[in-house]
Protein backbone atom coordinates (compact mmCIF):
# COMPACT_ATOMS: atom_id res chain seq x y z
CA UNK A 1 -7.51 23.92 -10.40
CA UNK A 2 -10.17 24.86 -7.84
CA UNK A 3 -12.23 27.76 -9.56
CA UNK A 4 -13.52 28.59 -5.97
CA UNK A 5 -10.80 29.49 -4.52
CA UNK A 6 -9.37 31.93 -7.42
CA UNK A 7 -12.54 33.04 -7.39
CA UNK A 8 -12.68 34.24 -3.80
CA UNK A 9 -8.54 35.54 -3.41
CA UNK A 10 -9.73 37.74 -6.83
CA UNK A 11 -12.08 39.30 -5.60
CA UNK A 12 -10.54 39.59 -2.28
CA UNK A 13 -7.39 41.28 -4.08
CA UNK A 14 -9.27 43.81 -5.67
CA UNK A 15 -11.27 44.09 -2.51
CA UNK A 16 -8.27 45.32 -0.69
CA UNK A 17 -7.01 47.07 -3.69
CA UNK A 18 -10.33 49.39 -3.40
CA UNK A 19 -10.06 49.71 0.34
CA UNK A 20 -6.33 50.43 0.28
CA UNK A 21 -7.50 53.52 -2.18
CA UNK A 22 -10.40 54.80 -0.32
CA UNK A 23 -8.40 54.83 3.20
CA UNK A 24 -5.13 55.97 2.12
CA UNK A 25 -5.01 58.83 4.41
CA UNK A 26 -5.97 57.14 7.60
CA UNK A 27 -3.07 54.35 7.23
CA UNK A 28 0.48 55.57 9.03
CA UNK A 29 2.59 56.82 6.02
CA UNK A 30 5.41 53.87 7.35
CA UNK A 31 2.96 51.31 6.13
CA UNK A 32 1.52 52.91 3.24
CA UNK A 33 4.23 52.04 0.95
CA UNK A 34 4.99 48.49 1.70
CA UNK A 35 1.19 48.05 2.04
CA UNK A 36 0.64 49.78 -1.50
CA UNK A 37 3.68 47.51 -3.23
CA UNK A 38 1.93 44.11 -1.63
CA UNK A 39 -1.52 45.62 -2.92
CA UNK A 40 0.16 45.27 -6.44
CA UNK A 41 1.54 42.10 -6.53
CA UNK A 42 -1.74 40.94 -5.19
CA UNK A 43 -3.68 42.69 -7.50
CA UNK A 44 -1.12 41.73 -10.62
CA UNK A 45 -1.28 37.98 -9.55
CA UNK A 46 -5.08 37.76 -9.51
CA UNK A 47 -5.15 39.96 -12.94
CA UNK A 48 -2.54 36.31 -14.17
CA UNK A 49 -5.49 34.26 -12.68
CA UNK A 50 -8.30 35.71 -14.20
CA UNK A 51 -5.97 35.38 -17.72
CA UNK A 52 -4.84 32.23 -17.34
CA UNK A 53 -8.28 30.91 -16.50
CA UNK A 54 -9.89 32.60 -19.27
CA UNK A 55 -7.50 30.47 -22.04
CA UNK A 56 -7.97 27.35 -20.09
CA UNK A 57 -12.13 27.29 -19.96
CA UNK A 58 -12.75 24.70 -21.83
CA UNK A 59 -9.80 22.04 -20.90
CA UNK A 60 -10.22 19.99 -17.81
């Protein structure tokens, strides 16, 4: 498991997560929904990384 790259697509979920928030009324309203429901998975899958890699610290 490369730490690195979790590492880098967390904080790039929650990146776009943030900027997804803060522009929501500049994006067309046809993308905001399918752009808000990919947002979530993202976010929910790197939220499962940062888990999973929190029980598995000390194994190799």
């Amino acid at each position: 498991m490369d730490t690195t790259t979790i590492l880098i697509f967390i904080v790039l979920a929650f990146s776009l997560g943030a900027i997804l928030i803060m522009k929501k009324d500049s994006i067309p309203s046809s993308m905001r929904r399918a752009m808000a429901i990919i947002t979530i998975l993202l976010v929910a899958f790197a939220f499962f990384l940062i888990v999973y890699s929190s029980f598995h610290l000390g194994t190799t």
